[in-house]
Protein backbone atom coordinates (compact mmCIF):
# COMPACT_ATOMS: atom_id res chain seq x y z
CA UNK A 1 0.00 0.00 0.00
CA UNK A 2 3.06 2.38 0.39
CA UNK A 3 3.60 2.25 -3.19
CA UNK A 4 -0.11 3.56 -3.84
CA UNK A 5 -0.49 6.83 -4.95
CA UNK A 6 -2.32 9.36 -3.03
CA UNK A 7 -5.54 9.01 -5.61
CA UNK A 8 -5.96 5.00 -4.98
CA UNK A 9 -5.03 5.45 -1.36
CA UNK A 10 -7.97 7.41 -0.87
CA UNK A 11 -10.24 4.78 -2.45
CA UNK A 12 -9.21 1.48 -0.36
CA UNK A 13 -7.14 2.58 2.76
CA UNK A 14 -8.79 1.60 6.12
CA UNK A 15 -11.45 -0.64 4.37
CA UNK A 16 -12.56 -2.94 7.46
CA UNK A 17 -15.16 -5.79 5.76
CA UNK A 18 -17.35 -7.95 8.20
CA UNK A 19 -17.71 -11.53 7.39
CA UNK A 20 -20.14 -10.89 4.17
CA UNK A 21 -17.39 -9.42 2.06
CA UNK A 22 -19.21 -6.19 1.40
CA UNK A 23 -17.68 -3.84 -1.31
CA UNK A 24 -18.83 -0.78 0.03
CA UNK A 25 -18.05 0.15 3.51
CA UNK A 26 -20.64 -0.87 6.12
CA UNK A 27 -22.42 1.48 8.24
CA UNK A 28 -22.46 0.51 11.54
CA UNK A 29 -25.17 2.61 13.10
CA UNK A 30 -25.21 1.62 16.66
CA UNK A 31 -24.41 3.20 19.99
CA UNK A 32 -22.75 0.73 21.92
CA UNK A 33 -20.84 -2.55 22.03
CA UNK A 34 -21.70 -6.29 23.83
CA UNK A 35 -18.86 -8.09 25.68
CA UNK A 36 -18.64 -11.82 25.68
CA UNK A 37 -18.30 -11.94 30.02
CA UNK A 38 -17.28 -8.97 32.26
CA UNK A 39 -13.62 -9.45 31.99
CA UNK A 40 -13.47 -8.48 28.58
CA UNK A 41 -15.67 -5.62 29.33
CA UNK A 42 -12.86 -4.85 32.31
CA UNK A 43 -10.12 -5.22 29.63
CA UNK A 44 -11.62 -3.23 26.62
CA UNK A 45 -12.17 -0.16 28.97
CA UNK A 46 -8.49 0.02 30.07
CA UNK A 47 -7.25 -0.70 26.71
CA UNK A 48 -8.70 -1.18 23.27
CA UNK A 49 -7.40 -2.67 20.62
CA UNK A 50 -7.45 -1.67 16.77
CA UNK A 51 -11.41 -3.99 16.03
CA UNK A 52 -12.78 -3.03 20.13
CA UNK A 53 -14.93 -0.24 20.54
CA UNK A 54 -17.24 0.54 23.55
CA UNK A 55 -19.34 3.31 23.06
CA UNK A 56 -20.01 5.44 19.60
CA UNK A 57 -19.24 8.55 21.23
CA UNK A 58 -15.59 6.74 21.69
CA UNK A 59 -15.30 4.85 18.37
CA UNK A 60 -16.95 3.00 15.91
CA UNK A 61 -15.87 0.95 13.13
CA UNK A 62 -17.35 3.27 10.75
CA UNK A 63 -15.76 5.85 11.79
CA UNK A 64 -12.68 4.38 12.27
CA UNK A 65 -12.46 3.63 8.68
CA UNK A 66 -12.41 7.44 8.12
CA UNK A 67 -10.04 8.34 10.18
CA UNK A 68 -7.50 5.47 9.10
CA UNK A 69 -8.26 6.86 5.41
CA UNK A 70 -7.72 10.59 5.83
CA UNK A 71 -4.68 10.08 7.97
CA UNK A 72 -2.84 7.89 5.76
CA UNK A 73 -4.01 10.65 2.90
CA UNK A 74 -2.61 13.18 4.97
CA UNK A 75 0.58 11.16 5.61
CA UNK A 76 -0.14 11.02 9.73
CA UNK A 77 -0.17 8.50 12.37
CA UNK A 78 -3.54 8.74 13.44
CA UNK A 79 -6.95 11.11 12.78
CA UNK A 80 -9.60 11.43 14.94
CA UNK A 81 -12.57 12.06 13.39
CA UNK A 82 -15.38 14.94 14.74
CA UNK A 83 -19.33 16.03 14.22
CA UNK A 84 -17.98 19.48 12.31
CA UNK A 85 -14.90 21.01 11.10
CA UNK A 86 -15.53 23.38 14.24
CA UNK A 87 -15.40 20.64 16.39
CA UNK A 88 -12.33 19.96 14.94
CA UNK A 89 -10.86 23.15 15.65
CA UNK A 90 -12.28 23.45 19.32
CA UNK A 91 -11.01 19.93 20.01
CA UNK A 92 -7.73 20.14 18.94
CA UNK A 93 -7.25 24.02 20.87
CA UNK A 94 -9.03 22.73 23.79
CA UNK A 95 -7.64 20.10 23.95
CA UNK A 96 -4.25 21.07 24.08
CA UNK A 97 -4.30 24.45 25.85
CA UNK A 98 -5.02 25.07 29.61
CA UNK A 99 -4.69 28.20 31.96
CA UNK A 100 -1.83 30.12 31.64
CA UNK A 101 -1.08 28.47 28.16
CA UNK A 102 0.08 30.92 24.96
CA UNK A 103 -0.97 30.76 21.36
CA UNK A 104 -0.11 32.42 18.94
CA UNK A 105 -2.33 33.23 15.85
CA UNK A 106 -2.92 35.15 12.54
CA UNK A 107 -5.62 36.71 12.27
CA UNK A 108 -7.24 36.17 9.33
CA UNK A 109 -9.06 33.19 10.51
CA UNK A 110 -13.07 31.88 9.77
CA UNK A 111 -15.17 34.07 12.18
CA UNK A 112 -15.59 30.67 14.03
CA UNK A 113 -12.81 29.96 14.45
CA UNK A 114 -11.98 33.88 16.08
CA UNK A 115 -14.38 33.23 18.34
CA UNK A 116 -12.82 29.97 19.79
CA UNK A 117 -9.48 32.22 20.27
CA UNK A 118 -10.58 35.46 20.85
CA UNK A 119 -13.65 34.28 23.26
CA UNK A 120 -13.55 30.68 24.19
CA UNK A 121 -9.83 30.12 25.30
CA UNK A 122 -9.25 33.36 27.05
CA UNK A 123 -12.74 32.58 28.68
CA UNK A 124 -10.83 30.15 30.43
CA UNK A 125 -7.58 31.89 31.08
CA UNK A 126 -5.46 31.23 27.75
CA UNK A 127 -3.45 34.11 26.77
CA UNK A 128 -3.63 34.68 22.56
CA UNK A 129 -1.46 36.63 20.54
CA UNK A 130 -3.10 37.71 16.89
CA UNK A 131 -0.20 38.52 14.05
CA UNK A 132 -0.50 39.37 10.21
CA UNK A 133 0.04 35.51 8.97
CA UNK A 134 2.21 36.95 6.54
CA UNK A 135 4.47 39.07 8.18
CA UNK A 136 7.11 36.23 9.27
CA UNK A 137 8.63 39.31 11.79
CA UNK A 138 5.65 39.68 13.08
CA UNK A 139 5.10 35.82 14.52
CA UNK A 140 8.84 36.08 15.37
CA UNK A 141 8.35 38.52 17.70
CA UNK A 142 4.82 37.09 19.09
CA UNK A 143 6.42 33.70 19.60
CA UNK A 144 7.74 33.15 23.01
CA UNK A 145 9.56 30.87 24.76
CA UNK A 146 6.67 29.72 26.51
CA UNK A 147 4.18 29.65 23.59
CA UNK A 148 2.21 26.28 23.69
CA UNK A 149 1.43 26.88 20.22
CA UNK A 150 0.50 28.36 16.55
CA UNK A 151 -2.72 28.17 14.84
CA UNK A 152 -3.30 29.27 11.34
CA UNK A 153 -5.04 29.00 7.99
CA UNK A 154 -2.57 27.86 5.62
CA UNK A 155 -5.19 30.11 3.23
CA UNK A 156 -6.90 32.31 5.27
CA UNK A 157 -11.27 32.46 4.85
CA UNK A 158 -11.94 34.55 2.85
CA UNK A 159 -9.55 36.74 1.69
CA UNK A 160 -7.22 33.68 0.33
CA UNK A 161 -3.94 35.23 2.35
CA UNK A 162 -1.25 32.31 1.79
CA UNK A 163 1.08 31.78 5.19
CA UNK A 164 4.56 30.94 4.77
CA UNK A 165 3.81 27.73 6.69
CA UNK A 166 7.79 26.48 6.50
CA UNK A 167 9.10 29.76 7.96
CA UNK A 168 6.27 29.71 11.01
CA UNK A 169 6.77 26.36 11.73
CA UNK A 170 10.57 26.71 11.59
CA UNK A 171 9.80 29.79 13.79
CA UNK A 172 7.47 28.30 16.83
CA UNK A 173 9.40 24.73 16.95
CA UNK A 174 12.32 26.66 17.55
CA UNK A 175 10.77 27.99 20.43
CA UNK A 176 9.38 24.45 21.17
CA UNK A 177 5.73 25.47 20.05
CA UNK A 178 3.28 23.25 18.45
CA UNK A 179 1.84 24.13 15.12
CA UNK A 180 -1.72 23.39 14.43
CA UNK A 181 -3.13 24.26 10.83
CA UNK A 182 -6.63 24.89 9.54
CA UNK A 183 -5.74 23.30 5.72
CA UNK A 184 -9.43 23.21 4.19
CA UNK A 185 -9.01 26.11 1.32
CA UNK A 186 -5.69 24.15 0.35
CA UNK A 187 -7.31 20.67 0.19
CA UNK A 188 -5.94 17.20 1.37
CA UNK A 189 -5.47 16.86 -2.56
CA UNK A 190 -3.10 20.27 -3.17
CA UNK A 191 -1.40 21.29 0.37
CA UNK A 192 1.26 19.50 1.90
CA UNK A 193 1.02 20.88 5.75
CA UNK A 194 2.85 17.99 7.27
CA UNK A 195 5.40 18.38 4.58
CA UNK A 196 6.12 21.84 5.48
CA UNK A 197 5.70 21.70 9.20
CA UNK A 198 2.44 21.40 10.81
CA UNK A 199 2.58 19.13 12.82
CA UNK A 200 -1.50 19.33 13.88
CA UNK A 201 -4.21 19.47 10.26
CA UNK A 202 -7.63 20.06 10.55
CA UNK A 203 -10.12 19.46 8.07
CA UNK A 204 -13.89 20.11 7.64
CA UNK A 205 -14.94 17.63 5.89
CA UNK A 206 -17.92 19.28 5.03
CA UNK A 207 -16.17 21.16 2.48
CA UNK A 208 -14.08 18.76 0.27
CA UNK A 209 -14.34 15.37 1.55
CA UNK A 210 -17.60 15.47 1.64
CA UNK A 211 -17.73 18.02 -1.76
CA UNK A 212 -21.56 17.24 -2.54
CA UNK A 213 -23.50 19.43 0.43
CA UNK A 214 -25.09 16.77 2.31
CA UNK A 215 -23.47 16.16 6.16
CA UNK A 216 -21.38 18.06 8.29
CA UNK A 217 -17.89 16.79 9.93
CA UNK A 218 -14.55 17.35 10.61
CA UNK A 219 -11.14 15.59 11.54
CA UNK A 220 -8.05 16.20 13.67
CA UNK A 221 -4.75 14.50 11.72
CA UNK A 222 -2.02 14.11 13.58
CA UNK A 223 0.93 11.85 15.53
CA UNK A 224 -0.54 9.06 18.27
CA UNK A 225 -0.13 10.79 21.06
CA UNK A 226 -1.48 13.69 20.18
CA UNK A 227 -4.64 12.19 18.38
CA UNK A 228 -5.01 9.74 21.44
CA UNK A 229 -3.57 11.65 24.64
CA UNK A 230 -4.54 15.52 23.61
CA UNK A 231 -7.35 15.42 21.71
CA UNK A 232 -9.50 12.02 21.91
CA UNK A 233 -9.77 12.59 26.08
CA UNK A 234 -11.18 16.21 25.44
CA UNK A 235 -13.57 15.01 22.30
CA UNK A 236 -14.80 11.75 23.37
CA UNK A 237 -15.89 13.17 26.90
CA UNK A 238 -17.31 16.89 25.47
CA UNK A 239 -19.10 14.71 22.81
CA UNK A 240 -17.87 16.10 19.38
CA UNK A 241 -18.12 12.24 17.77
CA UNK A 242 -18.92 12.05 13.84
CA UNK A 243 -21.90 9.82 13.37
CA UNK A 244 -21.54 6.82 11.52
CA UNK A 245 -23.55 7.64 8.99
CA UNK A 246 -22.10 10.78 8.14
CA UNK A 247 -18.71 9.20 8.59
CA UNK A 248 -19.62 6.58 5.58
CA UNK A 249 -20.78 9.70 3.04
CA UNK A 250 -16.98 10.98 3.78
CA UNK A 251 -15.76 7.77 2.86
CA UNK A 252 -17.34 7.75 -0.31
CA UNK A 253 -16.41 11.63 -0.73
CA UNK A 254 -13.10 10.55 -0.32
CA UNK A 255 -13.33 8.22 -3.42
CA UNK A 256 -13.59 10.67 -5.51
CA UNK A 257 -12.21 13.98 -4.15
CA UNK A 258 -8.96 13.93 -6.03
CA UNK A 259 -11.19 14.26 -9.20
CA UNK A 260 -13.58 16.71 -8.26
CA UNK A 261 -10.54 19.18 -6.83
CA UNK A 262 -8.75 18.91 -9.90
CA UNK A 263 -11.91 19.68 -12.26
CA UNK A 264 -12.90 22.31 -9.62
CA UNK A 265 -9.29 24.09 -9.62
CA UNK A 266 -9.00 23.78 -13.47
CA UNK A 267 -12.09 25.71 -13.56
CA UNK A 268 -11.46 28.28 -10.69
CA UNK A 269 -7.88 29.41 -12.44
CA UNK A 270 -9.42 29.58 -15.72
CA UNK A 271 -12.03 31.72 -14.26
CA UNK A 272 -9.96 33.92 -12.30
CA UNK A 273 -7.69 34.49 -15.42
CA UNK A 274 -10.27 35.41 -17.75
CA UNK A 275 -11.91 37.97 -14.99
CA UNK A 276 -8.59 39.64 -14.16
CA UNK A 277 -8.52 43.54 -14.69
CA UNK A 278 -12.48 43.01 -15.34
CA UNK A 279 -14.17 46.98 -15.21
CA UNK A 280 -16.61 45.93 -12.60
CA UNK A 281 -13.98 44.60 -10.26
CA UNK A 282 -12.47 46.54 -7.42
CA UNK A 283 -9.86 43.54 -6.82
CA UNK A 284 -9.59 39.60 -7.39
CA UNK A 285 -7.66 36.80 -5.35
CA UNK A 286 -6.89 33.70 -6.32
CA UNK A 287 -3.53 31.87 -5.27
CA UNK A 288 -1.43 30.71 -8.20
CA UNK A 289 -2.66 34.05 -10.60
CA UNK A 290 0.97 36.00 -10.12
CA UNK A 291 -0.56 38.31 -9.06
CA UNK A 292 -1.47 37.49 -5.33
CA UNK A 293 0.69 39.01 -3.20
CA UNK A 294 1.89 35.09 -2.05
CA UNK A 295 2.09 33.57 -5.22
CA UNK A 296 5.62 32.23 -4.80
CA UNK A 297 4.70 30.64 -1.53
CA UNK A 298 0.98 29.40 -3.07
CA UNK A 299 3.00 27.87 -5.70
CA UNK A 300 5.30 26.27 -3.74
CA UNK A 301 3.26 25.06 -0.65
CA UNK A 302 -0.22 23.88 -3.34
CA UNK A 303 -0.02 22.08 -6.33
CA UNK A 304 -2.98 23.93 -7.34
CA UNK A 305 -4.52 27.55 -6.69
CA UNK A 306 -7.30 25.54 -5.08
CA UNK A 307 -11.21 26.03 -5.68
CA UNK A 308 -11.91 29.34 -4.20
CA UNK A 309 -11.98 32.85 -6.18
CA UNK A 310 -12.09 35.96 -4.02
CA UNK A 311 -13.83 39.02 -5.66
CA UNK A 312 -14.03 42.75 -4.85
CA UNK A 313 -16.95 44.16 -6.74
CA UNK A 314 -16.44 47.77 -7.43
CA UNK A 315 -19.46 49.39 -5.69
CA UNK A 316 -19.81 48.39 -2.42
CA UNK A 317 -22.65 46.32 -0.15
CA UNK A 318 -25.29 46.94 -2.93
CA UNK A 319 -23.40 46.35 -6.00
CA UNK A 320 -22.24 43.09 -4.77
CA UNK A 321 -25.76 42.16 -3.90
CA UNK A 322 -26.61 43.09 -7.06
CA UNK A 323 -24.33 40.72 -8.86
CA UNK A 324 -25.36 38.37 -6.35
CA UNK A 325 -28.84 38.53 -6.45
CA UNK A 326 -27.80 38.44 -10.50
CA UNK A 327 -26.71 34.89 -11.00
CA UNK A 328 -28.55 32.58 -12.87
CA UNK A 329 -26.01 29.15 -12.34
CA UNK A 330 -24.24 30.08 -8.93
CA UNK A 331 -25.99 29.55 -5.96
CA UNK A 332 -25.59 31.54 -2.86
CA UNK A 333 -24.52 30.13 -0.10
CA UNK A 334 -22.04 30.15 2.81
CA UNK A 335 -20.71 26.34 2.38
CA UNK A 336 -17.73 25.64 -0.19
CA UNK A 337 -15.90 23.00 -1.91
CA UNK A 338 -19.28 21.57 -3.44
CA UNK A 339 -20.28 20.13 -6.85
CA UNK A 340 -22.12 23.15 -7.25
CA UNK A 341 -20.53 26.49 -7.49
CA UNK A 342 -21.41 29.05 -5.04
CA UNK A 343 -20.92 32.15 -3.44
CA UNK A 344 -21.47 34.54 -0.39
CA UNK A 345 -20.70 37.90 0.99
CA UNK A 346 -18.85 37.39 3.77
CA UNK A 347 -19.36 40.86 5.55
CA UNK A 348 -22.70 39.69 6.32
CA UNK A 349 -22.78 36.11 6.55
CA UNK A 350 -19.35 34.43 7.54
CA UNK A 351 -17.70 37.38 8.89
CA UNK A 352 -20.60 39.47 9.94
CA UNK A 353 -20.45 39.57 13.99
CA UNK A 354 -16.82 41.20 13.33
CA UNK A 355 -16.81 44.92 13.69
CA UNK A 356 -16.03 47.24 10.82
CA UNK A 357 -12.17 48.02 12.05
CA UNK A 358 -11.96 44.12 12.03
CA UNK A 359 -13.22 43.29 9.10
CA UNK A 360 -11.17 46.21 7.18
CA UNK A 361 -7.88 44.88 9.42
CA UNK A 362 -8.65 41.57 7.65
CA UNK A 363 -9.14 42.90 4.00
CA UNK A 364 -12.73 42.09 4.24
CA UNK A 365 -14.35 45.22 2.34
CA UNK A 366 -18.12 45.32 1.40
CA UNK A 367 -17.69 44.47 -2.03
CA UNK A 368 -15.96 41.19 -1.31
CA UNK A 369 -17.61 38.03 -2.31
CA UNK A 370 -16.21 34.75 -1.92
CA UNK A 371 -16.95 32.01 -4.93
CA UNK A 372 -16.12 28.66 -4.56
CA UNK A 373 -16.39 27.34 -8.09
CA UNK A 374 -17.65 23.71 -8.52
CA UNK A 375 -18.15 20.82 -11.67
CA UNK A 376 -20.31 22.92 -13.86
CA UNK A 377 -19.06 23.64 -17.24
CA UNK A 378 -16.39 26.78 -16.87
CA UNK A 379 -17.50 28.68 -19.56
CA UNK A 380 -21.07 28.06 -18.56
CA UNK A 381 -19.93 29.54 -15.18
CA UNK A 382 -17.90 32.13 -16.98
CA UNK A 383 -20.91 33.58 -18.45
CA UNK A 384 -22.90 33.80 -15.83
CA UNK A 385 -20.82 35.39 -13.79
CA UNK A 386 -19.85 38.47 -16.29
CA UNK A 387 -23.35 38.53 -17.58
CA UNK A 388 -24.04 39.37 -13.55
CA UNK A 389 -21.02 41.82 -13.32
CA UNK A 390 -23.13 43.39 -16.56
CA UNK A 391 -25.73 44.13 -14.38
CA UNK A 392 -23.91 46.41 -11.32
């Protein structure tokens, strides 16, 4: 299996078939497990083995087949698999970080995600530093010798700001830091965060893996100890478990994600090319165009741009709910990394409970709207979108 690429890998790896030889993964929907006599029941709950389970909120085979699948994807010991991608995030910073503990963070993060830093872990006594991700003097300064750890988007929501995730890294384990990465807008197809230095990844699975709208999850990928000593005490007790069912619909996402986020990225730099320097456009992001202000580290840390566009429409609020409210193929939304293309305004949906100063200290300006392009036709989606511009 070591010689399988990454594309097959993500099609058999983890497979676990009962005695009926099933081709598809079973779905194991149950809550808990029978013993056969109280001393196994005794043994299982001081230590279980890679087939014992106890209770769904702890494991379950189903699950388990995830988690094997996007770890060895990811190139990781372990995963440990989670109801959301926010879950993720909250388990892996909770986790982790007590009293007294520093982080330090950019700040362009998911407004979610701010609020677990900026309210839930000083809540409870966690001191957090916020940096410009992309200012490497900035986190060199922030990071201390007693810094517990780093936390960042590898490409920040929405504003597609590329870290330097090599230099950070190299930065906080210097200082002995851990560093925990957010990698959903580079993919587990196109980013390489373990490669250059993360040694935490969190996924939502409800973007990619998943990549056709229908359940919500999210996974922690990391070594052993920190998968089964940091965050699997914190998760299994707060109960943040992925059902089973929604755990098999990943499986299957993963099947096929390495074709969708090729098509999708094909698509999204072919798009962002041809509306580059477009009249009704303010500004435009997308990673591997050269000109984002990180291309040289996009190109070197993705294999790919990835899926997302961000546009600036020249006009404000109500021009960019004009060429929202405009599209005929796109479909607005908040979600991303679906089959279907679609696209929000972050300054009052994702990003909304931010104030003004924040939102303008992320690059989040009224006119922004965030596209994540999906398997439609490009030049279908091509039109659409500039016969919408047409109409600001």
């Amino acid at each position: 299996m070591t010689d399988w690429s990454p594309r097959t890998r993500a099609v058999h790896t983890g497979t676990r078939r009962s005695q009926y030889g099933e081709v598809a993964e079973a779905i194991y929907l149950t809550q808990g497990f029978v013993y056969d006599s109280a001393e196994q029941a005794e043994a299982r709950f001081i230590e279980t083995g890679p087939d014992e389970f106890i209770y769904a909120r702890y494991g379950n085979p189903t699950v388990r087949m995830f988690e094997d699948r996007i770890a060895d994807l990811e190139g990781t010991e372990d995963a440990f698999a989670t109801a959301s991608g926010m879950a993720a995030v909250n388990g892996a910073l909770c986790g982790l970080l007590k009293a007294g503990d520093h982080v330090v963070s950019a700040k362009a993060l998911f407004g979610s995600c701010l609020y677990i830093l900026e309210e839930v872990l000083t809540r409870y006594g966690v001191e957090v530093t916020f940096v410009d991700g992309t200012d490497l003097d900035a986190w060199r300064n922030a990071v201390r010798d007693d810094t517990k750890a780093v936390f960042l988007e590898t490409v920040a929501n929405p504003t597609l700001e590329v870290v330097d995730l090599n230099s950070v890294a190299e930065i906080a384990h210097a200082k002995g830091a851990l560093v925990l990465v957010d990698n959903v807008f580079a993919t587990p197809v196109f980013g390489h965060a373990l490669r250059d230095g993360a040694d935490v990844v969190i996924y939502s699975a409800t973007k990619h893996i998943d990549g056709q709208g229908r359940c919500l999850g999210g996974v922690i990928c990391g070594t052993k100890e920190f998968i089964r000593k940091t965050a699997e005490p914190y998760l299994k007790h707060t109960g943040g478990a992925l059902s089973p069912f929604n755990a098999w619909v990943m499986l299957k996402g993963l099947e096929t994600v390495h074709l969708r986020c090729n098509a999708q990225a094909t698509s999204a730099l072919e798009i962002a090319t041809a509306l580059e320097g477009h009249n009704k456009l303010a500004k435009l992001a997308y990673p591997h165009l050269p000109s984002h202000p990180q291309y040289e580290v996009a190109k070197r840390q993705m294999d790919t741009g990835g899926t997302v566009v961000a546009l600036s429409v020249d006009g404000g609020k109500e021009a960019a709910f004009r060429f929202l409210n405009a599209l005929q193929i796109v479909t607005i939304s908040n979600n991303l990394g679906d089959s279907k293309s679609l696209v929000t305004h972050p300054a009052t949906t994702t990003h909304q409970r931010l104030t003004d100063a924040q939102r303008d200290a992320l690059g989040i300006d009224d006119g922004m709207v965030r596209l994540s392009v999906g398997l439609e036709d490009a030049g279908d989606l091509l039109a659409d979108i500039t016969q919408a511009l047409a109409q600001v």
